[in-house]
N, C-alpha and C. Protein backbone atom coordinates (compact mmCIF):
# COMPACT_ATOMS: atom_id res chain seq x y z
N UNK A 1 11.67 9.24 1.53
CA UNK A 1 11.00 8.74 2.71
C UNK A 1 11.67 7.46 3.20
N UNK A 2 12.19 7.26 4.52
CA UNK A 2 12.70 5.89 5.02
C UNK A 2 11.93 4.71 4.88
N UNK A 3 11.91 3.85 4.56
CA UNK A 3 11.69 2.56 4.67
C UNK A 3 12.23 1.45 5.01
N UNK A 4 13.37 1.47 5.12
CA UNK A 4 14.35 1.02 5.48
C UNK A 4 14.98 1.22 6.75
N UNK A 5 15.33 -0.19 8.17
CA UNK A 5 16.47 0.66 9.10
C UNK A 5 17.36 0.11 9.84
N UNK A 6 17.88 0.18 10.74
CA UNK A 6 18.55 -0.57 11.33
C UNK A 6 18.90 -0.47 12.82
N UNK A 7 18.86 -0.97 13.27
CA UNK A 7 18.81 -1.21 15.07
C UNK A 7 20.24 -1.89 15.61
N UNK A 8 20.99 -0.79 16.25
CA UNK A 8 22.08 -1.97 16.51
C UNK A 8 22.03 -2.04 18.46
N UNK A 9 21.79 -2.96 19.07
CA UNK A 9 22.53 -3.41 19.80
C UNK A 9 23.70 -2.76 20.70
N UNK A 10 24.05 -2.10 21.44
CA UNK A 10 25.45 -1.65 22.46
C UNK A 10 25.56 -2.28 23.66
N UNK A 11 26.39 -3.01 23.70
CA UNK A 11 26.90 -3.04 25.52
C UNK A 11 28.04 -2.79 26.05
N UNK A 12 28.41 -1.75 26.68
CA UNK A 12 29.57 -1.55 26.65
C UNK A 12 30.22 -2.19 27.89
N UNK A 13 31.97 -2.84 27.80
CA UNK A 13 32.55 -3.28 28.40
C UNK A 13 32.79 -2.37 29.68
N UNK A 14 33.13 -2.98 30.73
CA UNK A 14 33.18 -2.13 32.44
C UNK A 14 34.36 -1.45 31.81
N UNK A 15 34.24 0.38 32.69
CA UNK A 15 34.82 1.17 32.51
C UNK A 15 35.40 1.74 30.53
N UNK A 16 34.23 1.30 29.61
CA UNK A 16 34.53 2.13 28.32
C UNK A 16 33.03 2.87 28.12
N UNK A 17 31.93 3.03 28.92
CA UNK A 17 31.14 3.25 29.08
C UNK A 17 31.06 4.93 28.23
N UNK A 18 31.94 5.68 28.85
CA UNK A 18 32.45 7.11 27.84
C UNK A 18 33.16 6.72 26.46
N UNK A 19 34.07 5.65 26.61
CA UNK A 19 34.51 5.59 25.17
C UNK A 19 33.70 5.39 24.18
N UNK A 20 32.61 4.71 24.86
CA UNK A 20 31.32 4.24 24.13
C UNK A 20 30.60 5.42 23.38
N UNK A 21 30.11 5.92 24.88
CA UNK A 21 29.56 7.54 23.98
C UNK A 21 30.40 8.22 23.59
N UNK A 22 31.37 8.73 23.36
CA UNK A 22 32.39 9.20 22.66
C UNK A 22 32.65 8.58 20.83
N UNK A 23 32.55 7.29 20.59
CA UNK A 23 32.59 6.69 19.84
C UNK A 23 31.28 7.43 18.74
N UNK A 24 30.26 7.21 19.88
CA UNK A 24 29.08 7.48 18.73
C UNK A 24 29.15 9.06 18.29
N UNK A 25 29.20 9.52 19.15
CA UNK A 25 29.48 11.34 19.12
C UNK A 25 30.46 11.03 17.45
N UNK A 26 31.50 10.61 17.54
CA UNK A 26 32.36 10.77 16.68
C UNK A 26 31.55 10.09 15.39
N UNK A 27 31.14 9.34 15.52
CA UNK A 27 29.94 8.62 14.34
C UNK A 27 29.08 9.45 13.70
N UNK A 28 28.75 10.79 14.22
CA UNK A 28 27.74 11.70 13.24
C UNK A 28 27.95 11.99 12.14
N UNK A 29 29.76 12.62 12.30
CA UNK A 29 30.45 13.28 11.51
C UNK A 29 30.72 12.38 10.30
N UNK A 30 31.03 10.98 10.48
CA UNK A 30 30.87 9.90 9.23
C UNK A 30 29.32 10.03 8.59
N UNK A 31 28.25 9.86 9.04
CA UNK A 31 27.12 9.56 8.81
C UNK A 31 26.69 10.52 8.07
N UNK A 32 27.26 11.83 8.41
CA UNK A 32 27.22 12.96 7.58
C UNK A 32 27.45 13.18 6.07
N UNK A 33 28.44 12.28 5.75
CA UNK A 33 28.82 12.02 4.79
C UNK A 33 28.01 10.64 3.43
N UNK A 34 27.14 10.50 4.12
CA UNK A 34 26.15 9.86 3.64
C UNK A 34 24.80 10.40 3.12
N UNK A 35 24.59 10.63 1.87
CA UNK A 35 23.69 10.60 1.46
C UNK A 35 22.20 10.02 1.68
N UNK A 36 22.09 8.97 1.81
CA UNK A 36 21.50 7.63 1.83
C UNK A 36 21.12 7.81 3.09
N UNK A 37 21.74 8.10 4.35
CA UNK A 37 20.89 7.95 5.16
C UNK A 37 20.40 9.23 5.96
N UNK A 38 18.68 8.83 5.78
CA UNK A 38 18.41 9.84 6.09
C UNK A 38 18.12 10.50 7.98
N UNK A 39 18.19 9.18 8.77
CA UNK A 39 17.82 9.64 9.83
C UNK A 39 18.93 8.94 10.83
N UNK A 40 20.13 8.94 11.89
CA UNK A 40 20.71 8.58 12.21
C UNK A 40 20.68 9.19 13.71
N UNK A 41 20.54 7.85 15.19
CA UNK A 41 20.63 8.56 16.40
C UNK A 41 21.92 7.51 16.75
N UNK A 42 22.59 8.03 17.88
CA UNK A 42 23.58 7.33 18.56
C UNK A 42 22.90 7.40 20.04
N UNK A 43 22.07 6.74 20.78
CA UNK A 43 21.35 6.96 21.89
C UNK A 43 22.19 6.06 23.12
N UNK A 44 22.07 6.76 24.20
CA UNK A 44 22.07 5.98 25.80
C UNK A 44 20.97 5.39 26.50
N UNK A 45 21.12 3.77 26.15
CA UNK A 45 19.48 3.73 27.12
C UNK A 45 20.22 3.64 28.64
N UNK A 46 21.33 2.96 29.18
CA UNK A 46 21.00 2.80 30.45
C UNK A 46 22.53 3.38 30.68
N UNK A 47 23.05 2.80 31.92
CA UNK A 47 25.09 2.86 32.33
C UNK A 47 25.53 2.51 31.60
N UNK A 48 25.26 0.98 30.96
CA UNK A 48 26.56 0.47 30.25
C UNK A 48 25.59 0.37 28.53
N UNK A 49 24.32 0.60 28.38
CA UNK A 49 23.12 0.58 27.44
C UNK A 49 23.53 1.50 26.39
N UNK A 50 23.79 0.90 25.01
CA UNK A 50 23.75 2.17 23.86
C UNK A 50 23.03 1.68 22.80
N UNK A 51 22.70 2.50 21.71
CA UNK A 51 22.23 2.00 20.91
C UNK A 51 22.49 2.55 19.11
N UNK A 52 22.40 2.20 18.39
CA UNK A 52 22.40 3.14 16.95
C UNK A 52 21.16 2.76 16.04
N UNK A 53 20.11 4.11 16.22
CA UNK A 53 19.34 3.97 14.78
C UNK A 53 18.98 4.48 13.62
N UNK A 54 19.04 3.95 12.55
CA UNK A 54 19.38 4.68 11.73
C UNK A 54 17.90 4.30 10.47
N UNK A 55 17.82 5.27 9.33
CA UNK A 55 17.03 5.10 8.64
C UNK A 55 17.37 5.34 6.94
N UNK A 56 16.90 4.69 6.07
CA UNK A 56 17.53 4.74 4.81
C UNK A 56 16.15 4.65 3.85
N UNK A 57 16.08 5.39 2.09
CA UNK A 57 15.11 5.12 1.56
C UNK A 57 15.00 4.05 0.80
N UNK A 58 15.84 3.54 0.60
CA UNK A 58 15.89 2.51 -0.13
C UNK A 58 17.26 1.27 0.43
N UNK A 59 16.70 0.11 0.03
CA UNK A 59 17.76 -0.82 0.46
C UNK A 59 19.16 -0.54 -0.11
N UNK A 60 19.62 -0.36 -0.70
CA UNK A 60 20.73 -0.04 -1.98
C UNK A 60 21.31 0.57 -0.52
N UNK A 61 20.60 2.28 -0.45
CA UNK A 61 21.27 2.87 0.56
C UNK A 61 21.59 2.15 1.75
N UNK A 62 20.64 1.25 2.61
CA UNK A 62 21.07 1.02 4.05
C UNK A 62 21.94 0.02 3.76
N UNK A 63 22.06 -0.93 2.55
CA UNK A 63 23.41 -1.74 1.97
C UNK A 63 24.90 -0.64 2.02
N UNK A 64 24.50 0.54 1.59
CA UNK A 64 25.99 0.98 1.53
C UNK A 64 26.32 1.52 2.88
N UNK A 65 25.38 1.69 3.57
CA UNK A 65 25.90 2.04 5.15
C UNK A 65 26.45 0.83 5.57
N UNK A 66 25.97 -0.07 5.42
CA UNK A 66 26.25 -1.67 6.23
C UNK A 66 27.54 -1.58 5.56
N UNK A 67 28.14 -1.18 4.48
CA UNK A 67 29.46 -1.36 3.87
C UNK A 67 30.21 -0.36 4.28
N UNK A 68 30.00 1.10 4.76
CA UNK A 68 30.76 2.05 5.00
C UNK A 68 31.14 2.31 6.22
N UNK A 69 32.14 3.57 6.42
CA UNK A 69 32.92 3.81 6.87
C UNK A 69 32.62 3.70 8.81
N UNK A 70 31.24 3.85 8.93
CA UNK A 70 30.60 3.67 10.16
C UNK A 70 30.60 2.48 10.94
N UNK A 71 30.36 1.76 9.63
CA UNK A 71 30.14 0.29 10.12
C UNK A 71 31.43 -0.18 10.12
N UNK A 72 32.42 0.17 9.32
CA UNK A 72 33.76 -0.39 9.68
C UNK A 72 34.61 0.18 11.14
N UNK A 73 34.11 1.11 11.23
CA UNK A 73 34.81 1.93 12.83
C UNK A 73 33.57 0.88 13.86
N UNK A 74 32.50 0.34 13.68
CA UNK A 74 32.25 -0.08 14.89
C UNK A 74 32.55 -1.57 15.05
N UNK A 75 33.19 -2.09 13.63
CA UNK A 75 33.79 -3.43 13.99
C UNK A 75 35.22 -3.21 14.52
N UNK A 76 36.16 -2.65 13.75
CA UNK A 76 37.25 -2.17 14.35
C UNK A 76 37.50 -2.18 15.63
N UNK A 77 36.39 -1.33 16.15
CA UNK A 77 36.30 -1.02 18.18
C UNK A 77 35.57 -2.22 18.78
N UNK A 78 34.91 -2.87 18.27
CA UNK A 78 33.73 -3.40 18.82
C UNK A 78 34.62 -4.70 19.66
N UNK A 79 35.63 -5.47 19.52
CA UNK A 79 36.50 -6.17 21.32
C UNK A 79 36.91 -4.97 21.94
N UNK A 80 37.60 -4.31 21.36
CA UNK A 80 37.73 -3.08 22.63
C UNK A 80 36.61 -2.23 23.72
N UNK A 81 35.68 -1.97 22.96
CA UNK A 81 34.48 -1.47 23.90
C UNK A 81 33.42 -2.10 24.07
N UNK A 82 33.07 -3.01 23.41
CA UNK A 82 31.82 -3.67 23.79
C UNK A 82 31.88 -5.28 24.31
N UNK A 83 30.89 -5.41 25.39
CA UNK A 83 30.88 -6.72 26.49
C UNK A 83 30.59 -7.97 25.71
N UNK A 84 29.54 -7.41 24.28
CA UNK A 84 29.37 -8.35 23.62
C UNK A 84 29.39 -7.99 21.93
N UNK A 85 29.55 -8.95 21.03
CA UNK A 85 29.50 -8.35 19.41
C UNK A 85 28.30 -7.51 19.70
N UNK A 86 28.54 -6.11 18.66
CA UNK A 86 27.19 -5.34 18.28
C UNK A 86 25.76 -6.55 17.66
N UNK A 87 24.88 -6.22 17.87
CA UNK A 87 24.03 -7.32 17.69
C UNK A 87 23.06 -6.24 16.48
N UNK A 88 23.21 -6.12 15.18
CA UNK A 88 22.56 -5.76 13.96
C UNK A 88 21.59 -6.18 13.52
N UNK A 89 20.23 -5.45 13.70
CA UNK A 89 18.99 -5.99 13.35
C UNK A 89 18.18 -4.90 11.78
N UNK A 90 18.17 -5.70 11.09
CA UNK A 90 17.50 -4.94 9.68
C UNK A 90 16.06 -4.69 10.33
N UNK A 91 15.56 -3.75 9.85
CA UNK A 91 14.40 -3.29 10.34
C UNK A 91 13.22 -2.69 8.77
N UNK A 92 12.35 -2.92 9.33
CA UNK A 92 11.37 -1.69 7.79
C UNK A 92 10.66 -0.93 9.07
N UNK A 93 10.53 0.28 8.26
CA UNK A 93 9.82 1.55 8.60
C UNK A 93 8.44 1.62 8.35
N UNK A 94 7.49 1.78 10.05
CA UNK A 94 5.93 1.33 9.63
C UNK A 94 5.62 3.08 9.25
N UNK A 95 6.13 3.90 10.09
CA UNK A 95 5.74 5.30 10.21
C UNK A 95 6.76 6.07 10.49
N UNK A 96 6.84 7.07 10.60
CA UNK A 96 7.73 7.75 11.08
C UNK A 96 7.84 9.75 10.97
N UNK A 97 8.36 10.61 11.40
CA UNK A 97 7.97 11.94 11.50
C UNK A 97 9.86 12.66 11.22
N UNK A 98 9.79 13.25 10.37
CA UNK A 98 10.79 14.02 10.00
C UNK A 98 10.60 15.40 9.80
N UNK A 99 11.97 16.03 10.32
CA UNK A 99 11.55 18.02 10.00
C UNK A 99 12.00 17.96 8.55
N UNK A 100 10.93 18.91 8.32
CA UNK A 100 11.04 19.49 7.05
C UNK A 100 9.90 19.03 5.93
């Protein structure tokens, strides 16, 4: 069960607005590879608006996301596509609804 999460922040720089969503698209396929986390969106709120949230059961896990391969591809990109640093907010889980 999540308890654990994390909220990041997107703004993407004029004209990477697709690289942006493109970026996250490509982010599933890492996330996939994670155990640990169990619930992961790459969302569009507005034109230049993105966001990543993600959910983990235990801290241990959302620690090894914060260390892996996801989080290193969005520092990597993050002067190239975004207007400002990703802005990373730890979160706890009050409720939440999962299939299965």
């Amino acid at each position: 069960m999540p308890k654990y999460a994390l909220y990041v922040a997107l703004e993407a720089k004029p004209g990477k607005e697709e690289a942006v969503a493109d970026f996250l698209r490509q982010g599933q396929a890492l996330v996939e590879a994670e155990p640990g986390t169990v619930a992961w969106f790459g969302v569009r709120l507005g034109p230049t608006s993105f966001a990543i949230f993600d959910a983990f059961p235990t801290q241990s896990a959302r620690d090894a996301h914060l260390s892996g391969k996801v989080a290193a591809a969005l520092m990597e990109k993050a002067a190239e596509l975004f207007a400002v640093p990703p802005a990373i907010q730890s979160a706890d889980v009050l409720a939440f609804r999962l299939p299965g």
